[in-house]
PDB file of N, CA and C in Angstrom:
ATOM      1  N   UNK A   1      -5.983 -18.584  -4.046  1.00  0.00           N
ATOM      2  CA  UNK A   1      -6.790 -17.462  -4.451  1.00  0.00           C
ATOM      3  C   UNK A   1      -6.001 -16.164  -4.268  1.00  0.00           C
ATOM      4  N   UNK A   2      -5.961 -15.481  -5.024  1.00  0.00           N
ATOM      5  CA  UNK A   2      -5.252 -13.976  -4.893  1.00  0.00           C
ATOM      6  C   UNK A   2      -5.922 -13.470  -3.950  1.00  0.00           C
ATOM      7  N   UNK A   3      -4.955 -12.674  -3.472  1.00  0.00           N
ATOM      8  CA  UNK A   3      -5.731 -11.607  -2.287  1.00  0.00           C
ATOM      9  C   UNK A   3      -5.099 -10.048  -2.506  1.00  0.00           C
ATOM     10  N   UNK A   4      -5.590  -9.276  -2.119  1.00  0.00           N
ATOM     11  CA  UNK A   4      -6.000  -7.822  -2.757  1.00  0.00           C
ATOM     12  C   UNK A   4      -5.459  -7.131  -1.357  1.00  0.00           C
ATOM     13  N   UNK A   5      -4.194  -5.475  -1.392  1.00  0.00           N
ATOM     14  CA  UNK A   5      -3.811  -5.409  -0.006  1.00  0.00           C
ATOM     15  C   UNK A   5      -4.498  -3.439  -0.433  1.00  0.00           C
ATOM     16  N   UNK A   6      -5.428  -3.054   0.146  1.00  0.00           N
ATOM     17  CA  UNK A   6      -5.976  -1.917   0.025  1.00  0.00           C
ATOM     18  C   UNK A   6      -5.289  -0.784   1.043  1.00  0.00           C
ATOM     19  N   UNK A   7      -4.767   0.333   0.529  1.00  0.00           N
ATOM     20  CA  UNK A   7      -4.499   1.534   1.292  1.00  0.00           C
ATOM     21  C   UNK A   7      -4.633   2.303   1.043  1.00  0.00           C
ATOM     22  N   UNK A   8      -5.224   3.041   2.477  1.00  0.00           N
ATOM     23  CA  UNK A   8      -5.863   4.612   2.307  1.00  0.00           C
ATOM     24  C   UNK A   8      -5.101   5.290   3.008  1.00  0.00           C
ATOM     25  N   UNK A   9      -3.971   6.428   2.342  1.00  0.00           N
ATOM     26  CA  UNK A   9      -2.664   7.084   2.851  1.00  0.00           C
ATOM     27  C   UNK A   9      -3.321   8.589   3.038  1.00  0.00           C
ATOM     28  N   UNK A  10      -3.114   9.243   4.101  1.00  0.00           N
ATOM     29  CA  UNK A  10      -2.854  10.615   3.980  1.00  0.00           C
ATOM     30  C   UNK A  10      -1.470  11.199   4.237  1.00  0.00           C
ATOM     31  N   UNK A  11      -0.712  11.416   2.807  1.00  0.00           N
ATOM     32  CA  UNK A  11       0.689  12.007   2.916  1.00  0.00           C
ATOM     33  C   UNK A  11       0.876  13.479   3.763  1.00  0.00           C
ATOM     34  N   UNK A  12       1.225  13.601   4.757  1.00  0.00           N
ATOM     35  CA  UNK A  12       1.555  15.048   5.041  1.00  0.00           C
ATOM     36  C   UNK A  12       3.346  15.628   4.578  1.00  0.00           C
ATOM     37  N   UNK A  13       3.454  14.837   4.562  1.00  0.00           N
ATOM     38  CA  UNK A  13       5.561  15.528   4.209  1.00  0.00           C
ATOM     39  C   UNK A  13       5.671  14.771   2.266  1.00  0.00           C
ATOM     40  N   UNK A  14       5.265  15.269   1.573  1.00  0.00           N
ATOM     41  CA  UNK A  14       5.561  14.333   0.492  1.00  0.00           C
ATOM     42  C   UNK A  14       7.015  13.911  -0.146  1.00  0.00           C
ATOM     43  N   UNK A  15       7.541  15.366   0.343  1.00  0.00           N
ATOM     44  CA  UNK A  15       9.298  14.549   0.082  1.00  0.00           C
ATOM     45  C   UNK A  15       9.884  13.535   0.571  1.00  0.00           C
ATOM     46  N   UNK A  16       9.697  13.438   2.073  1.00  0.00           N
ATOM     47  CA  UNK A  16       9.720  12.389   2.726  1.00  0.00           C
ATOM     48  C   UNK A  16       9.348  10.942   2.327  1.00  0.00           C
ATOM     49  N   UNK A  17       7.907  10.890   2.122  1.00  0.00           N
ATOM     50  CA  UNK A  17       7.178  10.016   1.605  1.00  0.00           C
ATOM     51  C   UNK A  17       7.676   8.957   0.605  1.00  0.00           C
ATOM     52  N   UNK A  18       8.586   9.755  -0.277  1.00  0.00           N
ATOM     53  CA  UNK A  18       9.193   9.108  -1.840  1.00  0.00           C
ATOM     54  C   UNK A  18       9.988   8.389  -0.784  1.00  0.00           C
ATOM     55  N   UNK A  19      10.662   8.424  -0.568  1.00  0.00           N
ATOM     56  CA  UNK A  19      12.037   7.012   0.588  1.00  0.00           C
ATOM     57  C   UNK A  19      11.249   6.200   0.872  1.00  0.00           C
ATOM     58  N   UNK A  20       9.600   6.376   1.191  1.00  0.00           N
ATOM     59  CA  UNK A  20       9.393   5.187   1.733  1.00  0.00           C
ATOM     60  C   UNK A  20       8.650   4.220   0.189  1.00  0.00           C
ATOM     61  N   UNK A  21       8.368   4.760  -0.561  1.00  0.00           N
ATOM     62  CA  UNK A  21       7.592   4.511  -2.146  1.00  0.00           C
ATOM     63  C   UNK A  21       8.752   3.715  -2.477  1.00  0.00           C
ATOM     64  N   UNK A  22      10.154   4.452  -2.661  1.00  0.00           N
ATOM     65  CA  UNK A  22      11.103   3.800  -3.124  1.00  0.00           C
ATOM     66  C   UNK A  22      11.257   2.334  -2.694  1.00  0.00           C
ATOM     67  N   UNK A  23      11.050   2.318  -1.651  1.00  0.00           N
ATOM     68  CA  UNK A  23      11.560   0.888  -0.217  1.00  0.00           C
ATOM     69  C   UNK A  23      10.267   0.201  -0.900  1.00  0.00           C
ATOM     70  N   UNK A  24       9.337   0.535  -0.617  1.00  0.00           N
ATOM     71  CA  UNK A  24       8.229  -0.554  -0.150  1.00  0.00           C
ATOM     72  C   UNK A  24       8.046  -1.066  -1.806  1.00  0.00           C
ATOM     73  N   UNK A  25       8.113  -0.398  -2.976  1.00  0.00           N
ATOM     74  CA  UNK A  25       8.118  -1.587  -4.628  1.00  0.00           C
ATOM     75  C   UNK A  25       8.943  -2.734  -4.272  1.00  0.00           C
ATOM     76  N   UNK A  26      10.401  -2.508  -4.087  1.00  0.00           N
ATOM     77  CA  UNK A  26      10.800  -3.746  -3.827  1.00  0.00           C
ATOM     78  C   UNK A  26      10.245  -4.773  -2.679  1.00  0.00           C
ATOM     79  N   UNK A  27       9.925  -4.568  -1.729  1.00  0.00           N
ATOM     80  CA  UNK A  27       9.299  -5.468  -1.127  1.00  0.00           C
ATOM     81  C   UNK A  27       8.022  -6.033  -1.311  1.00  0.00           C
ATOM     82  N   UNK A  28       7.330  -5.549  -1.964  1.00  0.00           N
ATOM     83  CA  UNK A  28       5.767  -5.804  -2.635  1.00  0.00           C
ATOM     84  C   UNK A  28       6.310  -6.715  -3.765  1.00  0.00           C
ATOM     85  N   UNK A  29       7.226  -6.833  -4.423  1.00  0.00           N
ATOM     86  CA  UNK A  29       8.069  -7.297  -5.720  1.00  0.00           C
ATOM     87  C   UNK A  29       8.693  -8.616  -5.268  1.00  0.00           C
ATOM     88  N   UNK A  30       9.528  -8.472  -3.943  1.00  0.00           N
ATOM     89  CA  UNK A  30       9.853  -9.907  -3.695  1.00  0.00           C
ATOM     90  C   UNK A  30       9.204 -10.693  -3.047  1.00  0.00           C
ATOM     91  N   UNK A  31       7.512 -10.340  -3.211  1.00  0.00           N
ATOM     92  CA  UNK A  31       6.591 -11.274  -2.289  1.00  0.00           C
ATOM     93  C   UNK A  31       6.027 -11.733  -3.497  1.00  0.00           C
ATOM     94  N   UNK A  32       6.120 -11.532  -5.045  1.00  0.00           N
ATOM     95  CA  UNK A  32       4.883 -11.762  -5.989  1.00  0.00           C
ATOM     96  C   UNK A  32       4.279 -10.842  -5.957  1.00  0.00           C
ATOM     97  N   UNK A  33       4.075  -9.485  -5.680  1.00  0.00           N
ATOM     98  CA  UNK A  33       3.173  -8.711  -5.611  1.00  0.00           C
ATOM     99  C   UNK A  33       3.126  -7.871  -6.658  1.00  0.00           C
ATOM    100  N   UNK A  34       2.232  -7.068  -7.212  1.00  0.00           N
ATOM    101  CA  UNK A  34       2.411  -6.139  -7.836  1.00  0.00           C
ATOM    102  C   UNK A  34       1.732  -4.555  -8.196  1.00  0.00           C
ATOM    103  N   UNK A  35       1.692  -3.890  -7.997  1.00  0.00           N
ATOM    104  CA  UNK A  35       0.729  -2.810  -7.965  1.00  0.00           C
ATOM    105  C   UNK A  35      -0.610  -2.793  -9.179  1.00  0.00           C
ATOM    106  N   UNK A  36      -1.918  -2.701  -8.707  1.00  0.00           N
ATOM    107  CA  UNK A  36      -2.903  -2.513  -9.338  1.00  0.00           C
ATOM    108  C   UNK A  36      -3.540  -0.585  -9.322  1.00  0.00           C
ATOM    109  N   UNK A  37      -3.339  -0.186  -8.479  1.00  0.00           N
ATOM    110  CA  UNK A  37      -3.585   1.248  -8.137  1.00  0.00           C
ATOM    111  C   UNK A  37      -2.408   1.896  -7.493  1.00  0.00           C
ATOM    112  N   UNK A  38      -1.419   2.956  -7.727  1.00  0.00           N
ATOM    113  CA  UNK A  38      -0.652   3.008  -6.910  1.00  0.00           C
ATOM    114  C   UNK A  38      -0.725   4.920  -6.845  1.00  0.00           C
ATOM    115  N   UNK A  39      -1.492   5.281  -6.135  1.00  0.00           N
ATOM    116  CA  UNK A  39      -1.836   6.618  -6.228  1.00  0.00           C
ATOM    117  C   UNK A  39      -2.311   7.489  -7.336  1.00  0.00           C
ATOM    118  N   UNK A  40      -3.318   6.931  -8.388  1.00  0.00           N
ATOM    119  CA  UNK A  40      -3.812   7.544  -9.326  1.00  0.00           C
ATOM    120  C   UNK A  40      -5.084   8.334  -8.957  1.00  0.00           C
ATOM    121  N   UNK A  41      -5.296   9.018  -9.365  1.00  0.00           N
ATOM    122  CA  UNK A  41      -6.764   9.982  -9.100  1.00  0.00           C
ATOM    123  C   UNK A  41      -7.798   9.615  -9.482  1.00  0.00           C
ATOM    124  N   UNK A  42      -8.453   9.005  -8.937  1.00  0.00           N
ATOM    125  CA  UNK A  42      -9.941   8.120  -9.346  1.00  0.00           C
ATOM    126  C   UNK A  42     -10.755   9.487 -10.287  1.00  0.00           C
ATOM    127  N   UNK A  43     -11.729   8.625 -10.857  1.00  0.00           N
ATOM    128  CA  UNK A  43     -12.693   9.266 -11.487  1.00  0.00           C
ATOM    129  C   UNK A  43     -13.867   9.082 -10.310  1.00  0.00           C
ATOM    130  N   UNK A  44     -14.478  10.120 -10.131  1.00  0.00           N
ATOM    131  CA  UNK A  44     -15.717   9.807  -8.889  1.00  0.00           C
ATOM    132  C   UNK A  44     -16.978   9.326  -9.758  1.00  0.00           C
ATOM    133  N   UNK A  45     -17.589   8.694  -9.198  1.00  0.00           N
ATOM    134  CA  UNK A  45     -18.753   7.818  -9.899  1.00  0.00           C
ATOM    135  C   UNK A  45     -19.806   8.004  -8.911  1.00  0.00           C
ATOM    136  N   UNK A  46     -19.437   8.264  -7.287  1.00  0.00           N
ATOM    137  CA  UNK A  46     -20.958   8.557  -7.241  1.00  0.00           C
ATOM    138  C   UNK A  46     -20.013   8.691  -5.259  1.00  0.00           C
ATOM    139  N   UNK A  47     -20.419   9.337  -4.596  1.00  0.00           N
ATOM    140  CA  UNK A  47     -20.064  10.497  -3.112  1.00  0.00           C
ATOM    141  C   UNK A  47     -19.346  10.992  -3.394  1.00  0.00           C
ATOM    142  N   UNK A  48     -18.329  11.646  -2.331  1.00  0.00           N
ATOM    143  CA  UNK A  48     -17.406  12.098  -2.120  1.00  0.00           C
ATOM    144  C   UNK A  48     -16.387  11.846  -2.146  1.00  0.00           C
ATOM    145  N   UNK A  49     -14.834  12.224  -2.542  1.00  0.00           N
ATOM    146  CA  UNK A  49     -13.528  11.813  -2.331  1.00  0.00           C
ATOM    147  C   UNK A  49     -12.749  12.126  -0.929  1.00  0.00           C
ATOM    148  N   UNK A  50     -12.866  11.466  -0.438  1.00  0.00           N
ATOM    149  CA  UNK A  50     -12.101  11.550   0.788  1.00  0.00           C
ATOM    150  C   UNK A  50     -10.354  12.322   0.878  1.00  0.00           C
ATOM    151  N   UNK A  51      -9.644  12.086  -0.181  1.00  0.00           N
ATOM    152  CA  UNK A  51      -8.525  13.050  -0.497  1.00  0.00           C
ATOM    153  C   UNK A  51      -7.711  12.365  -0.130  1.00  0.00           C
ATOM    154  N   UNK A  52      -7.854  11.347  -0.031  1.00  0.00           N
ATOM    155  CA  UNK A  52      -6.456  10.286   0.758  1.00  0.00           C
ATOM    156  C   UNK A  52      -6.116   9.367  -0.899  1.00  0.00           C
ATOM    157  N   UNK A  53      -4.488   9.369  -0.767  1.00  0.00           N
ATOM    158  CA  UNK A  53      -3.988   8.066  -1.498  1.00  0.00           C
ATOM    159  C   UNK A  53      -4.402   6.725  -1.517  1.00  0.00           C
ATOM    160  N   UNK A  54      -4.439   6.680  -2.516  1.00  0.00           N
ATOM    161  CA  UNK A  54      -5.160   4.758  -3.012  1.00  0.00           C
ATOM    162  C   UNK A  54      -4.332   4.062  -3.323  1.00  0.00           C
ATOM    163  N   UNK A  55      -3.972   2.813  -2.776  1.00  0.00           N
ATOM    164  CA  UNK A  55      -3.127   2.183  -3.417  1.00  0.00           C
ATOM    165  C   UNK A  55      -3.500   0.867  -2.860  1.00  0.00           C
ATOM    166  N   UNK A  56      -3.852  -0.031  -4.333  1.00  0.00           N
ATOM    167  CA  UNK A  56      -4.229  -1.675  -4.325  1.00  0.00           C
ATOM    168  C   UNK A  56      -3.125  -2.523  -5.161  1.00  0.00           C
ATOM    169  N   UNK A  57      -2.735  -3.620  -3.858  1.00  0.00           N
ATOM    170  CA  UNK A  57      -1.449  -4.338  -4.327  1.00  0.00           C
ATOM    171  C   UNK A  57      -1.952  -5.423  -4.530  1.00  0.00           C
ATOM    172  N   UNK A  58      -2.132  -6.334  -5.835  1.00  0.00           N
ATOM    173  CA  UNK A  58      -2.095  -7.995  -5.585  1.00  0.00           C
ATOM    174  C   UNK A  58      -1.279  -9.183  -5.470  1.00  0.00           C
ATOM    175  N   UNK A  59      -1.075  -9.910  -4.477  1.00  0.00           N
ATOM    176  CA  UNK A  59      -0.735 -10.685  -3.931  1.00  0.00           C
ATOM    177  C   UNK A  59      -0.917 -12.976  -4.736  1.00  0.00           C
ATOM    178  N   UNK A  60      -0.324 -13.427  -4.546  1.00  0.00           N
ATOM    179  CA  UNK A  60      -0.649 -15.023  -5.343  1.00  0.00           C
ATOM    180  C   UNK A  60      -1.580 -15.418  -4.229  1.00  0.00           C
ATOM    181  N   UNK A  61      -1.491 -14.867  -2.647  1.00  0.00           N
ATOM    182  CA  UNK A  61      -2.297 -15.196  -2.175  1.00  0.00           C
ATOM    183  C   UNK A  61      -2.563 -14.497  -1.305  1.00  0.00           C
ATOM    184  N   UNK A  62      -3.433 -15.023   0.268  1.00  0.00           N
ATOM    185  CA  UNK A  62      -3.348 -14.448   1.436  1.00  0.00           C
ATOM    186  C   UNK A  62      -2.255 -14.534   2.329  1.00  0.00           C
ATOM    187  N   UNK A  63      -1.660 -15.633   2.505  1.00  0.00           N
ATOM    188  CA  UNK A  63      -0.929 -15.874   2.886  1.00  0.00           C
ATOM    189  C   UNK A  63       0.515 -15.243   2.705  1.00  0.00           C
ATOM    190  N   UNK A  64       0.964 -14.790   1.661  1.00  0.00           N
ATOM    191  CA  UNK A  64       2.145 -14.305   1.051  1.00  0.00           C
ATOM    192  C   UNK A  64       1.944 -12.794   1.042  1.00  0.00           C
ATOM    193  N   UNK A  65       0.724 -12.140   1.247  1.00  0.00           N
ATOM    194  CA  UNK A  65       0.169 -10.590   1.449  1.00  0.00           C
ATOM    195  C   UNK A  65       0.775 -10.497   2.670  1.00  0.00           C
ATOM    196  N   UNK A  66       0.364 -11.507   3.881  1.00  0.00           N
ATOM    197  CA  UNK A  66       0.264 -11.627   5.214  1.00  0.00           C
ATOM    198  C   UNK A  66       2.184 -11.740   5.636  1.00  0.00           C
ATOM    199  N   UNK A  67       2.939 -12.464   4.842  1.00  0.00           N
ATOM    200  CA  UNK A  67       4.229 -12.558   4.853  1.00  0.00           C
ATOM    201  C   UNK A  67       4.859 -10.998   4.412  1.00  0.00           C
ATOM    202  N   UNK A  68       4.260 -10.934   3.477  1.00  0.00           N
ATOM    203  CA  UNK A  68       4.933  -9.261   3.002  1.00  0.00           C
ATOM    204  C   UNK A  68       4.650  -8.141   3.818  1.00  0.00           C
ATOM    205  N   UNK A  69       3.563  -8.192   4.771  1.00  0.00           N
ATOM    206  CA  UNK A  69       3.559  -7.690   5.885  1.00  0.00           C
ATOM    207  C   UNK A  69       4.158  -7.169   6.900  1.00  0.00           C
ATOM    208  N   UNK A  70       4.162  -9.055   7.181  1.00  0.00           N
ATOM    209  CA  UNK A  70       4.956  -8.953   8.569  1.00  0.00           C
ATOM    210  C   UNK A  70       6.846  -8.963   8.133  1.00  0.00           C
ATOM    211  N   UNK A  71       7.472  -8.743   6.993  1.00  0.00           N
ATOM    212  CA  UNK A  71       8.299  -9.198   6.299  1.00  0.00           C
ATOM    213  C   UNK A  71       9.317  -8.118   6.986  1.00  0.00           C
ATOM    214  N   UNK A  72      10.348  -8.296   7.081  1.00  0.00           N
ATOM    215  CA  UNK A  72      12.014  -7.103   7.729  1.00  0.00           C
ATOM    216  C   UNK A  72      11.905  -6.134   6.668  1.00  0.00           C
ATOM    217  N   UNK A  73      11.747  -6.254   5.293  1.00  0.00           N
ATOM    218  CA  UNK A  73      11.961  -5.748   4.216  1.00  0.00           C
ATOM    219  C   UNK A  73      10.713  -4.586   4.506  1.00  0.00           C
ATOM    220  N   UNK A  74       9.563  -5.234   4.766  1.00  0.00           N
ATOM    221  CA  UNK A  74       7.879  -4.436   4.263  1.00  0.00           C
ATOM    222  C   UNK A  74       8.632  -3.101   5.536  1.00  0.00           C
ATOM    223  N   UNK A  75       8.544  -4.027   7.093  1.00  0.00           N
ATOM    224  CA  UNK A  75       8.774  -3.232   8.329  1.00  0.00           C
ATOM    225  C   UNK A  75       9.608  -2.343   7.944  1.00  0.00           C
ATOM    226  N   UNK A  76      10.926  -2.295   6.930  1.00  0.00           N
ATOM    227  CA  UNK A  76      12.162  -1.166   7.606  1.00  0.00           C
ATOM    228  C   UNK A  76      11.269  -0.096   6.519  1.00  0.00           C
ATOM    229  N   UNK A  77      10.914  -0.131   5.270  1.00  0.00           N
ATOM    230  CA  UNK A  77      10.184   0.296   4.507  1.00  0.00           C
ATOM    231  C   UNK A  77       9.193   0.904   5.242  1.00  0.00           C
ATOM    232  N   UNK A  78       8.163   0.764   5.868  1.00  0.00           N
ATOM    233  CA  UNK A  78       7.381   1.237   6.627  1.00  0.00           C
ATOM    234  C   UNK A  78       7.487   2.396   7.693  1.00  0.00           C
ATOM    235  N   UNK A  79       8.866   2.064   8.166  1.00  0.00           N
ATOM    236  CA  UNK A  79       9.119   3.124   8.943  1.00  0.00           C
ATOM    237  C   UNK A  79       9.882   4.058   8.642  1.00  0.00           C
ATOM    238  N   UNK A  80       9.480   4.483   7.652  1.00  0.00           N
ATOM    239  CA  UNK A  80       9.361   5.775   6.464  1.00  0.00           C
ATOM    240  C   UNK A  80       8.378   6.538   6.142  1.00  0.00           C
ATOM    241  N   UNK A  81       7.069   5.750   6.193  1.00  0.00           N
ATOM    242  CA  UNK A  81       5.566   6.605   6.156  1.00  0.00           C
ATOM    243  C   UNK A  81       5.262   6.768   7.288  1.00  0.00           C
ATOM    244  N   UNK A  82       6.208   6.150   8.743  1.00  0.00           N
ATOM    245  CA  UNK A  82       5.388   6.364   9.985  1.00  0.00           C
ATOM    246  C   UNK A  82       5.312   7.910   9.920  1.00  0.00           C
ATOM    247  N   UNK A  83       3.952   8.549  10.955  1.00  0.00           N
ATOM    248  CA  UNK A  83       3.722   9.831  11.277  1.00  0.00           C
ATOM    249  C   UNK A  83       4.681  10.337  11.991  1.00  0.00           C
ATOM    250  N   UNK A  84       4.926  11.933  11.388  1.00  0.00           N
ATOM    251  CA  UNK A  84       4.435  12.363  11.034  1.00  0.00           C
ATOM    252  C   UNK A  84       4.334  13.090   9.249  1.00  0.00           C
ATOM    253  N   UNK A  85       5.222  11.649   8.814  1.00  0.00           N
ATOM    254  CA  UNK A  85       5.046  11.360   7.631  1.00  0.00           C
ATOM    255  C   UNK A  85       4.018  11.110   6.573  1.00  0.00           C
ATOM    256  N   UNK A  86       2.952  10.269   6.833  1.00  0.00           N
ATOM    257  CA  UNK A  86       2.187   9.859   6.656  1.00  0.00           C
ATOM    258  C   UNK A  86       1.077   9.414   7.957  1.00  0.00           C
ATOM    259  N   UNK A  87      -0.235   9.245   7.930  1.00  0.00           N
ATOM    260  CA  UNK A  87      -1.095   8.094   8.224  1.00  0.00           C
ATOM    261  C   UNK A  87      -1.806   7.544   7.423  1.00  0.00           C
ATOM    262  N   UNK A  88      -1.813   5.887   7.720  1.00  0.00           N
ATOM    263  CA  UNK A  88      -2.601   4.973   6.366  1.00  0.00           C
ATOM    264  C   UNK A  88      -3.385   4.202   7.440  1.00  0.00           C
ATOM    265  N   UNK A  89      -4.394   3.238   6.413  1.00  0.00           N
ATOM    266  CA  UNK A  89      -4.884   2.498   6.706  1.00  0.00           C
ATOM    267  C   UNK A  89      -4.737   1.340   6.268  1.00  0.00           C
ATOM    268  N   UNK A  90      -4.871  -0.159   6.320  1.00  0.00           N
ATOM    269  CA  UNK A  90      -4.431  -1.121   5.128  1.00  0.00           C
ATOM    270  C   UNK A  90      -5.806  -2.001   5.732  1.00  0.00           C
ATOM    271  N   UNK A  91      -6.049  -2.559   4.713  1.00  0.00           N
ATOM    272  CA  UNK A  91      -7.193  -3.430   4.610  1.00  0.00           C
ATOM    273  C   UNK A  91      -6.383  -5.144   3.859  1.00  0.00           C
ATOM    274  N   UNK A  92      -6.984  -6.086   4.002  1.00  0.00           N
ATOM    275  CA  UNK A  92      -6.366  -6.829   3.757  1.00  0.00           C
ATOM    276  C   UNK A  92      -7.503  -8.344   2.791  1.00  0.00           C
ATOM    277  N   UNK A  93      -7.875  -7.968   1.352  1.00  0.00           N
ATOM    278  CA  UNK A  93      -9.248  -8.769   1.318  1.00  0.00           C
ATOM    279  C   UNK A  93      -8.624 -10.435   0.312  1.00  0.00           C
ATOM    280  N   UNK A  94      -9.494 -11.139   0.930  1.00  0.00           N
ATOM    281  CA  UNK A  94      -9.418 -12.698  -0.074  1.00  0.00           C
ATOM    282  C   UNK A  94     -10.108 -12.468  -1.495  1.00  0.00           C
ATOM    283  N   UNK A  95      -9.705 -12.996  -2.695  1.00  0.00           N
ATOM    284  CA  UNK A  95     -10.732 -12.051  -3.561  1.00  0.00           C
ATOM    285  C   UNK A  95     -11.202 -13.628  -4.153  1.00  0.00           C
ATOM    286  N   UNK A  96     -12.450 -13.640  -4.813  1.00  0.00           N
ATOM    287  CA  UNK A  96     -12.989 -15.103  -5.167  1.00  0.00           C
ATOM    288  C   UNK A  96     -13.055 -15.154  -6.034  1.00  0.00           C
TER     289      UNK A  96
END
Protein backbone atom coordinates (compact mmCIF):
# COMPACT_ATOMS: atom_id res chain seq x y z
CA UNK A 1 0.00 0.00 0.00
CA UNK A 2 1.50 3.47 -0.66
CA UNK A 3 2.10 5.58 2.13
CA UNK A 4 1.91 9.40 2.10
CA UNK A 5 5.06 11.47 4.10
CA UNK A 6 3.25 15.00 5.18
CA UNK A 7 5.29 18.27 6.13
CA UNK A 8 4.55 21.26 7.81
CA UNK A 9 7.88 23.58 7.40
CA UNK A 10 8.31 26.99 8.81
CA UNK A 11 11.33 28.38 6.68
CA UNK A 12 13.07 31.17 8.61
CA UNK A 13 16.55 31.62 6.47
CA UNK A 14 15.19 30.80 2.90
CA UNK A 15 18.56 30.96 1.22
CA UNK A 16 19.74 28.53 3.36
CA UNK A 17 16.83 26.35 3.01
CA UNK A 18 17.46 25.74 -0.99
CA UNK A 19 20.84 23.33 0.10
CA UNK A 20 18.66 21.48 1.95
CA UNK A 21 15.58 21.24 -1.09
CA UNK A 22 18.48 20.53 -3.30
CA UNK A 23 19.75 17.34 -0.99
CA UNK A 24 16.57 15.98 0.13
CA UNK A 25 14.84 15.40 -4.09
CA UNK A 26 17.50 13.10 -4.47
CA UNK A 27 16.93 11.16 -1.57
CA UNK A 28 13.08 11.08 -1.76
CA UNK A 29 14.07 9.83 -5.57
CA UNK A 30 16.29 6.99 -4.53
CA UNK A 31 13.64 5.58 -2.18
CA UNK A 32 10.73 5.51 -5.07
CA UNK A 33 9.44 8.55 -3.86
CA UNK A 34 8.11 11.35 -5.45
CA UNK A 35 6.69 14.72 -4.71
CA UNK A 36 2.84 15.25 -4.68
CA UNK A 37 2.84 18.89 -3.01
CA UNK A 38 6.12 20.44 -2.75
CA UNK A 39 5.47 23.99 -1.40
CA UNK A 40 2.59 25.28 -3.51
CA UNK A 41 0.06 27.76 -2.06
CA UNK A 42 -3.11 26.02 -1.33
CA UNK A 43 -6.36 27.44 -2.26
CA UNK A 44 -8.25 27.81 1.27
CA UNK A 45 -11.57 26.01 1.23
CA UNK A 46 -12.66 26.54 4.55
CA UNK A 47 -10.27 28.04 8.25
CA UNK A 48 -7.34 29.46 8.37
CA UNK A 49 -3.80 29.09 6.78
CA UNK A 50 -1.40 28.48 9.17
CA UNK A 51 1.59 30.01 6.83
CA UNK A 52 3.79 27.08 7.05
CA UNK A 53 5.19 25.02 3.89
CA UNK A 54 3.36 21.92 2.61
CA UNK A 55 4.97 19.34 1.31
CA UNK A 56 3.39 15.62 0.53
CA UNK A 57 5.83 12.90 -0.67
CA UNK A 58 4.57 9.40 -1.92
CA UNK A 59 6.25 6.53 -1.08
CA UNK A 60 5.58 2.35 -2.79
CA UNK A 61 5.13 1.91 0.73
CA UNK A 62 5.45 2.32 4.53
CA UNK A 63 8.13 0.69 4.91
CA UNK A 64 10.46 2.35 2.25
CA UNK A 65 8.98 6.06 3.62
CA UNK A 66 10.31 4.66 7.01
CA UNK A 67 13.84 3.66 5.20
CA UNK A 68 14.05 7.10 3.50
CA UNK A 69 13.87 8.42 6.80
CA UNK A 70 16.03 6.86 8.71
CA UNK A 71 18.35 6.75 5.40
CA UNK A 72 22.45 8.59 5.60
CA UNK A 73 21.26 10.29 2.45
CA UNK A 74 17.54 11.70 4.04
CA UNK A 75 19.87 12.47 7.62
CA UNK A 76 22.91 14.50 5.92
CA UNK A 77 20.07 16.32 3.85
CA UNK A 78 18.24 17.12 6.89
CA UNK A 79 20.78 18.72 8.60
CA UNK A 80 20.31 21.60 6.42
CA UNK A 81 16.70 22.55 7.54
CA UNK A 82 17.85 21.94 11.15
CA UNK A 83 16.95 25.31 13.23
CA UNK A 84 17.68 27.83 12.96
CA UNK A 85 17.01 27.15 9.49
CA UNK A 86 13.91 25.83 9.46
CA UNK A 87 11.28 24.01 11.94
CA UNK A 88 9.03 21.13 10.47
CA UNK A 89 6.87 18.70 11.39
CA UNK A 90 6.52 15.24 9.46
CA UNK A 91 3.62 13.07 9.76
CA UNK A 92 3.89 9.75 8.39
CA UNK A 93 0.23 8.14 6.97
CA UNK A 94 -0.65 4.38 5.40
CA UNK A 95 -3.05 5.40 2.67
CA UNK A 96 -5.91 2.59 1.71
Amino acid sequence: MPALVLAKVKVSDAEAYKEYAARSGPAVQAFGGHFLVRGATPEMLEGEDDGLRTVIVQFPDIETARAWYKSEQYTEARGFRAPPVADATFYLFETS
